[in-house]
Every structure is written in structure tokens, then in C-alpha cells.
Protein backbone atom coordinates (compact mmCIF):
# COMPACT_ATOMS: atom_id res chain seq x y z
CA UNK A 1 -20.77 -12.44 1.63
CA UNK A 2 -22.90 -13.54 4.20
CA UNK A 3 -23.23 -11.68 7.43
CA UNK A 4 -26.99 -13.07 7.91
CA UNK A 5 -25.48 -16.17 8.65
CA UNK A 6 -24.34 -14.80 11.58
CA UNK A 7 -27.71 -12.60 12.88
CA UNK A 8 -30.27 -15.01 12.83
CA UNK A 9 -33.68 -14.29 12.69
CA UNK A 10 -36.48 -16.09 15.01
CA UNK A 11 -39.68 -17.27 13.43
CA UNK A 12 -41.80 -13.92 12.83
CA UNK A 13 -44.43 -14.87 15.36
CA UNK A 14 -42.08 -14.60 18.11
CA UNK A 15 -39.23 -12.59 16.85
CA UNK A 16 -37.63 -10.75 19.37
CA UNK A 17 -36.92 -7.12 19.61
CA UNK A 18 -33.36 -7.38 17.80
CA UNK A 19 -30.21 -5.59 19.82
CA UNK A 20 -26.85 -3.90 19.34
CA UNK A 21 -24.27 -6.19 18.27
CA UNK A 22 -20.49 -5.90 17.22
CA UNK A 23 -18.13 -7.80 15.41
CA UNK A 24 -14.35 -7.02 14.24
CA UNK A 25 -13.89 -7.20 10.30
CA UNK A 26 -10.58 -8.60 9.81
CA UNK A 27 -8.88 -8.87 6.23
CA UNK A 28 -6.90 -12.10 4.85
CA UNK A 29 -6.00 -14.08 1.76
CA UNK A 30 -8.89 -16.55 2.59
CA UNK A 31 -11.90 -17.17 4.77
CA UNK A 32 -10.97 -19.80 7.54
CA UNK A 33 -12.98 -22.89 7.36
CA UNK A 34 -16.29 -22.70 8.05
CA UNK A 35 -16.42 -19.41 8.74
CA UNK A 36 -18.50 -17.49 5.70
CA UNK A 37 -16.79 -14.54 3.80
CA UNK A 38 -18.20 -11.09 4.12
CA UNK A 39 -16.78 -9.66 1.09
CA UNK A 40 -14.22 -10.86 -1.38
CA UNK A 41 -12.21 -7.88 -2.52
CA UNK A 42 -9.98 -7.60 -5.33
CA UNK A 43 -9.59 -3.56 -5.56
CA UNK A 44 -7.23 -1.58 -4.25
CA UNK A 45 -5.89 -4.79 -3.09
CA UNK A 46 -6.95 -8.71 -3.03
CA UNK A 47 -8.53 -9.45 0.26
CA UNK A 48 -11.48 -11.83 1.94
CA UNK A 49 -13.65 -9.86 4.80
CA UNK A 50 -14.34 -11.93 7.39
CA UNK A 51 -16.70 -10.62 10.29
CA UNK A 52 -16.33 -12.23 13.95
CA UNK A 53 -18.85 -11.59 16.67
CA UNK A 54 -17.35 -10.07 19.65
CA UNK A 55 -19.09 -8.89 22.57
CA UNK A 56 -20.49 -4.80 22.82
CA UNK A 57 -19.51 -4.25 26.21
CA UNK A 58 -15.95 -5.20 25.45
CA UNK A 59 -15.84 -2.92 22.34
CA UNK A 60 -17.80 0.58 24.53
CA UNK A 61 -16.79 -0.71 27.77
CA UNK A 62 -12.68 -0.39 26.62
CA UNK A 63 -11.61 -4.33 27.14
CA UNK A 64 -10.67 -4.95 24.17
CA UNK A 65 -7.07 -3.93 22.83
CA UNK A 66 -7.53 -0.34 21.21
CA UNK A 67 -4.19 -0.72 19.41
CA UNK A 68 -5.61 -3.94 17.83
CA UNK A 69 -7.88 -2.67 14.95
CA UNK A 70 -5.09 -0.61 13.53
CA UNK A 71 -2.30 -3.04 14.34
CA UNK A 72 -3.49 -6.15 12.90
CA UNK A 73 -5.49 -4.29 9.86
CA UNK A 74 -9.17 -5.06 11.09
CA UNK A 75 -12.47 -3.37 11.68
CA UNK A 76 -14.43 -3.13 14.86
CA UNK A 77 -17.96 -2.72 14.07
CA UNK A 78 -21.27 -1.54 16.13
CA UNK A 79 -24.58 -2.41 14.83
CA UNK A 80 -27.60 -0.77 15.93
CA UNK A 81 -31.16 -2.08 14.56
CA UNK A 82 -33.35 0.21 13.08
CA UNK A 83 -36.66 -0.65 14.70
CA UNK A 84 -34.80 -0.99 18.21
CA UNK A 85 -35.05 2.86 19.20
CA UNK A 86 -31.31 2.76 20.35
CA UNK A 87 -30.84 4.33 24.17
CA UNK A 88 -29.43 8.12 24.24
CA UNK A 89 -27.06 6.93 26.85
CA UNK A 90 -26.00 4.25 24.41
CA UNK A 91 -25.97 6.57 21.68
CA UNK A 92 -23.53 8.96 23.57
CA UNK A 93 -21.24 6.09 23.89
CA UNK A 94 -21.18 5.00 20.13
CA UNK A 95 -20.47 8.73 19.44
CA UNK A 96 -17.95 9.20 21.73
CA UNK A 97 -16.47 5.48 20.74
CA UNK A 98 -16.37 6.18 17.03
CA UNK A 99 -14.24 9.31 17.57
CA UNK A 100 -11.53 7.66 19.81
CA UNK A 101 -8.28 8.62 19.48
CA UNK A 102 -9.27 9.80 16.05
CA UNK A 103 -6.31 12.89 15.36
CA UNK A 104 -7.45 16.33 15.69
CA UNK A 105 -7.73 16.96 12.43
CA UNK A 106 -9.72 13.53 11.19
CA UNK A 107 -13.57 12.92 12.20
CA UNK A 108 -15.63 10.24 10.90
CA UNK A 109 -17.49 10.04 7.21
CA UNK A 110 -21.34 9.55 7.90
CA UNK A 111 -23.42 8.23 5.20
CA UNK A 112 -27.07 7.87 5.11
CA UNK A 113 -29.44 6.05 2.52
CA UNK A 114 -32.88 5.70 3.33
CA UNK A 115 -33.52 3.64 6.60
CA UNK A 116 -29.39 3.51 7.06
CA UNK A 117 -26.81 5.10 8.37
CA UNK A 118 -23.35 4.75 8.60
CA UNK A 119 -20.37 6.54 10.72
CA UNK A 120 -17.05 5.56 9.82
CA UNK A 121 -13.62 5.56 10.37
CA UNK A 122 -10.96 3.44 8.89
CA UNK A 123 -10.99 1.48 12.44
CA UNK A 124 -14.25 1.56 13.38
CA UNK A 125 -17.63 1.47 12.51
CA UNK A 126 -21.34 2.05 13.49
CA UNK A 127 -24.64 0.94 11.49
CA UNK A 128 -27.86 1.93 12.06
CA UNK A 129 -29.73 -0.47 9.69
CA UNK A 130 -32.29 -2.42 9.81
CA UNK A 131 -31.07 -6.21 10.01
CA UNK A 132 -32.19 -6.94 6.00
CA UNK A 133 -30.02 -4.45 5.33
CA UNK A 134 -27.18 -5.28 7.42
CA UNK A 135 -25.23 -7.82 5.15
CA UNK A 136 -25.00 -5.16 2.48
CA UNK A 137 -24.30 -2.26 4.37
CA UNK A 138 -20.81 -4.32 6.38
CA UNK A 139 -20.30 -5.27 2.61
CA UNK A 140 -20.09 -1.24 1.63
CA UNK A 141 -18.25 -0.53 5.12
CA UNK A 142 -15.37 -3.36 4.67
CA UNK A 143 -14.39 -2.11 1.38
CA UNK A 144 -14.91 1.96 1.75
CA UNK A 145 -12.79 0.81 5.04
CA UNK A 146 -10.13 -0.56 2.62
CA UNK A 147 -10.25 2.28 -0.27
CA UNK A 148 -9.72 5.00 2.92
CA UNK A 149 -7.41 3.34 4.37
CA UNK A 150 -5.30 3.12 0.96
CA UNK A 151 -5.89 6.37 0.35
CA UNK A 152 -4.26 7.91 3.51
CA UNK A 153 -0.84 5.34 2.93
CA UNK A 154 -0.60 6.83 -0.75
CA UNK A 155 -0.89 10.23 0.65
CA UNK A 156 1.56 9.69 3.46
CA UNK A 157 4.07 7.90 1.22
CA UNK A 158 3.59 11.03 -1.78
CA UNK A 159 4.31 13.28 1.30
CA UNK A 160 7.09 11.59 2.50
CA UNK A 161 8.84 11.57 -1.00
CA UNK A 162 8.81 14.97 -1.77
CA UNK A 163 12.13 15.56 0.09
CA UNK A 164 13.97 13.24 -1.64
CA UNK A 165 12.59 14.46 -4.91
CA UNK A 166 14.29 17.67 -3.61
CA UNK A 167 17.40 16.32 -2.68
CA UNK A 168 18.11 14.56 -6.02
CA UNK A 169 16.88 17.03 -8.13
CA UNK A 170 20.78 17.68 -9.20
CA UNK A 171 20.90 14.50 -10.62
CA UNK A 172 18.54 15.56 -13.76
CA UNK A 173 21.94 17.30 -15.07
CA UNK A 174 25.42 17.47 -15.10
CA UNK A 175 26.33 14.41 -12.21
CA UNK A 176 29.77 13.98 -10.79
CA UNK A 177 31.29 10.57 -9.98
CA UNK A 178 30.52 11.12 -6.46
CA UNK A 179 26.66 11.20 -7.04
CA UNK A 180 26.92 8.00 -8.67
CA UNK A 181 26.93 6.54 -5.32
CA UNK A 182 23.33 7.15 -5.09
CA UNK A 183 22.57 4.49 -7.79
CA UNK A 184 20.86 1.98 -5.17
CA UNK A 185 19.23 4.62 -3.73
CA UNK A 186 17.55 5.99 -6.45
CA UNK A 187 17.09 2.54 -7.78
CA UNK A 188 15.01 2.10 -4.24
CA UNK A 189 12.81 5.66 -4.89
CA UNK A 190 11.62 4.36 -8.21
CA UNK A 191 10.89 0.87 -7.38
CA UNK A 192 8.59 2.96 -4.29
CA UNK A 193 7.24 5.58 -7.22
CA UNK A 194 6.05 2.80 -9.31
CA UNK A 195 4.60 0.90 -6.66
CA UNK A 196 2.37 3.76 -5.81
CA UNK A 197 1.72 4.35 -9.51
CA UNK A 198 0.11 0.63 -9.29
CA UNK A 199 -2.04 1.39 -5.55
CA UNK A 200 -2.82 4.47 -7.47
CA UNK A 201 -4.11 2.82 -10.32
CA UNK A 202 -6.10 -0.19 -8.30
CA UNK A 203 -7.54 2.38 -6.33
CA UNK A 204 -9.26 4.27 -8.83
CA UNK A 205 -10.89 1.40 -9.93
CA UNK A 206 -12.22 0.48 -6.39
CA UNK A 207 -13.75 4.32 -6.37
CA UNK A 208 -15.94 2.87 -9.52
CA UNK A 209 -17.25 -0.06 -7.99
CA UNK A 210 -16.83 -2.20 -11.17
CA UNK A 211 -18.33 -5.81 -9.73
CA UNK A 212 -21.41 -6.86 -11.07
CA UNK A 213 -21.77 -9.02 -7.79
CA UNK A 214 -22.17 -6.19 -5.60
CA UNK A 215 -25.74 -5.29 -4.40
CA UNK A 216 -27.25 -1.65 -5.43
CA UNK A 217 -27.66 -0.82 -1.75
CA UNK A 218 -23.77 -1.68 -1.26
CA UNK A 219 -23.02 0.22 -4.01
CA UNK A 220 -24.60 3.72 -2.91
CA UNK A 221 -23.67 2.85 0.15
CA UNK A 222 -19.84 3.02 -0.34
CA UNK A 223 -20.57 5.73 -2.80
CA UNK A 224 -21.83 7.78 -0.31
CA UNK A 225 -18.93 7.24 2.31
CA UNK A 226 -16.41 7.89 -0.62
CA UNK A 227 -17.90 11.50 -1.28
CA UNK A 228 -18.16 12.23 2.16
CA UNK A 229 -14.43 11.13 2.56
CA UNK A 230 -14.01 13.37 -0.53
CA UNK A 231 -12.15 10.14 -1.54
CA UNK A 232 -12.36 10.65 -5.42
CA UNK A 233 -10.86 14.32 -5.28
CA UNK A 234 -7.93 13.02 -3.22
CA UNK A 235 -6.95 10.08 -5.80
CA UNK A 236 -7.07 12.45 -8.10
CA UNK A 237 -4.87 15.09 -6.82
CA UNK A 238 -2.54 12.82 -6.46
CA UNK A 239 -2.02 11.34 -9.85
CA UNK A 240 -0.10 14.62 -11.14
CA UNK A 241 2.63 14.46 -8.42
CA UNK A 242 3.28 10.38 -8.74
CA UNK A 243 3.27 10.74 -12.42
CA UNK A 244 5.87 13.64 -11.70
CA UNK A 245 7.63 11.12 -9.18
CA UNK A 246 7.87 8.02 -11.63
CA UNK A 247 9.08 10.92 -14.66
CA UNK A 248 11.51 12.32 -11.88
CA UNK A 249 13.40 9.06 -10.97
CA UNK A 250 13.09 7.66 -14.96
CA UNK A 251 15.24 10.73 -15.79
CA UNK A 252 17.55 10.14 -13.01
CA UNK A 253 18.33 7.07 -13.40
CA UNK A 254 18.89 7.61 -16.90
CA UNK A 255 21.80 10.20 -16.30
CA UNK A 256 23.05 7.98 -13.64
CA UNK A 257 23.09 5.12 -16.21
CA UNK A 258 24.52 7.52 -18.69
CA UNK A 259 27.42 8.97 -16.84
CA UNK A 260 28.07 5.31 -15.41
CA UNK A 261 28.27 3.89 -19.11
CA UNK A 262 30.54 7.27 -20.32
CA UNK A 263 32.83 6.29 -17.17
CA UNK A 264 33.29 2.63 -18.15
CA UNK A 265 33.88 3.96 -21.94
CA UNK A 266 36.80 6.17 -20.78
CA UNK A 267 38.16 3.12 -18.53
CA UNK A 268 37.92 1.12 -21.53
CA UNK A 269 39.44 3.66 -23.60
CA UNK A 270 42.44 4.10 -21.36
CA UNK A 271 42.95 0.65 -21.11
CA UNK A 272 43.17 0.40 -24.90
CA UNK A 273 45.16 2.77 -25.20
CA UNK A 274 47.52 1.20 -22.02
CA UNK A 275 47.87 -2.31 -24.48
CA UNK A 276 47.96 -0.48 -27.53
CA UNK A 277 51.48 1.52 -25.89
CA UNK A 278 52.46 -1.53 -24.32
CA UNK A 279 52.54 -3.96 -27.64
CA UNK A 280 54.35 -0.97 -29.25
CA UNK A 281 56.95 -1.19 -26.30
CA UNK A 282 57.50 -4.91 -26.80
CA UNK A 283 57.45 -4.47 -31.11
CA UNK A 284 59.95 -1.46 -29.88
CA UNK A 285 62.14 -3.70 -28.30
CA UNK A 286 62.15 -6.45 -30.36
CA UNK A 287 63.28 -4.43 -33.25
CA UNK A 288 66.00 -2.41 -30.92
CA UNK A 289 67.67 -5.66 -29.19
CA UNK A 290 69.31 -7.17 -31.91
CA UNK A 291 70.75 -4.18 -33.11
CA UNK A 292 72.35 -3.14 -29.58
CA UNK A 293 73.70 -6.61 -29.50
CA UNK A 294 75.36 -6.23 -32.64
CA UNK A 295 76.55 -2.69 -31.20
CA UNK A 296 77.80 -4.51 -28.24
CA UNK A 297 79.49 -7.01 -30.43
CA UNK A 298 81.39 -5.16 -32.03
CA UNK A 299 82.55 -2.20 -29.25
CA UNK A 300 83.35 -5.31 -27.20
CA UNK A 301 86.13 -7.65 -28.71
């Protein structure tokens, strides 16, 4: 993690007032040579941060793509110094910026430690930190970032499985040949139920914050984003119903695998049963031949 590689500092004599800056946060398997990693994230999933300077006026003033941050995964971020006394006009636009196209019923997570402060949504971001603090406070943003953004797929995904759940709720009992049919579907529903059993899983342990590399401000930092995005209550409410889920299709496919191995039994059965009649045919017929010959033989001079 090194975002200070990116701010630097002038010789304290002569240091300049610092000002806003932005950069977009994007997530990949590695860091692109030479450019520094912000964070390296293993939980909820295994990602490098990697934080690209891009130019304010293009982030307030609407140039860049909007689409992009949610499209290709990244995070646009606003940083406002501490000791700069940040404009009210440019204020106004940061809070109008960070609630773009945000759905009615979403608004941003603020967090606030000391001498920073964070507003966040899983697109975008603005810090008001002072620059010492900077590095650890993108470090906190990219991963509560991650962990939200988890969060809200493993809701949606729950959500959208409940119907199904409904729909092949008959096949906990008695199933009729016909329902066998939906073998590679429910094979598909409980490869998806154990997948979010695993993001369920990963994600809990990103709420804990488990790496001894990360800094203390970092640390409260996220924490204090997670409450605020009530984060930890909605992991949990959701273990019960993917438990239920993963329990639902075990059972399922269990009857389905049941009936299917009855159904073979009877086939196999019946054809048995088919051989067994037909080598008593041929034994029938090998002991009735010879004496309707001789029958023959002897009606017939």
C-alpha cells in the first residue's frame, strides 16, 4: 500500500498549501508494473487496489464516463486536505457528486475518526484527511468499498432465489417422473446456494479485519463505515436463509436422486424379468420341438 507515493510532499520550508485531488481505485489480480499497490485484499475476495490519479474537474465537472466506476468494478475517489479549508461551492459539488444517481432508497455511509472523514458509496468516495492520513484512510475505503459491494450481490442473489425455492418446494416429497426433468436445474440452484454459502463465509471474515498488516487508523476506519452501512447485521441476517437454501436444494436433490435410482431399479427389474421369460421360452421350446417332431412323424407316414 502506498498512496504517498503518489502525493508528494515539498520540503517543509516551502510546502505548499496542499489541494483536492482524485484518483479512480480500480481492482485486479496484480498491480501493473511500476505502479505501487494500494491494498492487497484477500477477503471477501482476492484482489490488488490500485489508485490512478485522474483529474477533479473531470470527476465534478461530469467528463468522465459515469457508467465506468460501476461497469468496470472501480472507485472514483475525491480527496480533500484537512488544513486546506475546502470552498463551500466546492463542497456543494462533492455533496451533490457523492449522491449521483445513488437509488432513492441508498445514501452514502459517512465515517468520521478524529481529523477524518469519510462519505462513501460503493462507487465513489470523498476524504477529508489530512495527507498523513491519506494512505490509510484509501486503504479502509478500497476494502469497506469491496465488503459493501459484496454485501448488496449476496443480498440481491438471496432475493432472487426465493422464488425458485418456492417453485421447487414439491420436490421435498412425493416427485413424479415428470419433475425429474428439473435435475440440471436444481443441480444449477445448489451449485449458486453453495457459492453464496462461500461469499458468505469470506465476507464475515473481511467484517473482522483479521490482517495484522493493516494500520489501526485503517482498521477503525473501515469499522466505522461497516456500522454505519449496518454491514455486520446484514451478513448476519442472511446466514439463516442461505443455510435454509443449501438444506433446501441438499434435500432435493436427494429425492431427485432417489426416485431416479428407484426408476432405474424397476427398469432393471423389468428387464430381468424380460430375459428371465425369454430363456424360459427358448428352454420351453427346446424341450417341446422334439416331441412335436416325433408327433409329426408319426401322424405323417
Amino acid at each position: 500500500m502506498n498512496v504517498h507515493a503518489i502525493i508528494k510532499s515539498a520540503p517543509v520550508a516551502d510546502r505548499p498549501v496542499p489541494q483536492a485531488q482524485a484518483w479512480r481505485i480500480s481492482y485486479l489480480d496484480a498491480a501493473p508494473e511500476p505502479q505501487a499497490a494500494l491494498a492487497v485484499i484477500h477477503e471477501p475476495s482476492n484482489a490488488v487496489a490500485v489508485a490512478t490519479p485522474v483529474e477533479l474537474s473531470d470527476v465534478l465537472g461530469n467528463v468522465l464516463d459515469l457508467s465506468a466506476p460501476i461497469a468496470d468494478g472501480s472507485l472514483l475517489v475525491v480527496w480533500v486536505p484537512a488544513a486546506s479549508g475546502a470552498a463551500s461551492d466546492l463542497d456543494s459539488r462533492l455533496h451533490a457528486w457523492i449522491r449521483r444517481d445513488l437509488p432513492a432508497n441508498q445514501s452514502p455511509v459517512h465515517a468520521s475518526i478524529k481529523t477524518v472523514r469519510v462519505t462513501c458509496t460503493d462507487a465513489r468516495a470523498v476524504i477529508y484527511a489530512a495527507p498523513e492520513h491519506l494512505s490509510d484512510t484509501m486503504d479502509a475505503v478500497a476494502r469497506f468499498a469491496l465488503a459493501m459491494r459484496t454485501t448488496a450481490t449476496l443480498e440481491a442473489r438471496m432475493a432472487a432465489t426465493w422464488p425458485h425455492i418456492k417453485a421447487h418446494t414439491p420436490l421435498t416429497h412425493a416427485l413424479t417422473s415428470r419433475q425429474q426433468k428439473l435435475q440440471p436445474e436444481v443441480n444449477a440452484l445448489t451449485e449458486q446456494a453453495t457459492e453464496m454459502k462461500a461469499m458468505h463465509l469470506r465476507l464475515q471474515t473481511a467484517l473482522e479485519q483479521l490482517d495484522p498488516t493493516l494500520s489501526g487508523t485503517s482498521k477503525r476506519i473501515y469499522a466505522d463505515l461497516a456500522d454505519a452501512a449496518a454491514l455486520h447485521d446484514r451478513v448476519e441476517m442472511l446466514e439463516d436463509p442461505i443455510q435454509f437454501t443449501l438444506d433446501h436444494y441438499e434435500l432435493a436433490n436427494w429425492r431427485l436422486t432417489e426416485i431416479g435410482a428407484a426408476r432405474r431399479g424397476h427398469v432393471l427389474e423389468v428387464v430381468i424379468v424380460i430375459i428371465l421369460l425369454a430363456d424360459f421360452g427358448f428352454r420351453a421350446l427346446d424341450v417341446l420341438l422334439p416331441r412335436v417332431s416325433l408327433m409329426f412323424s408319426t401322424v405323417i407316414p
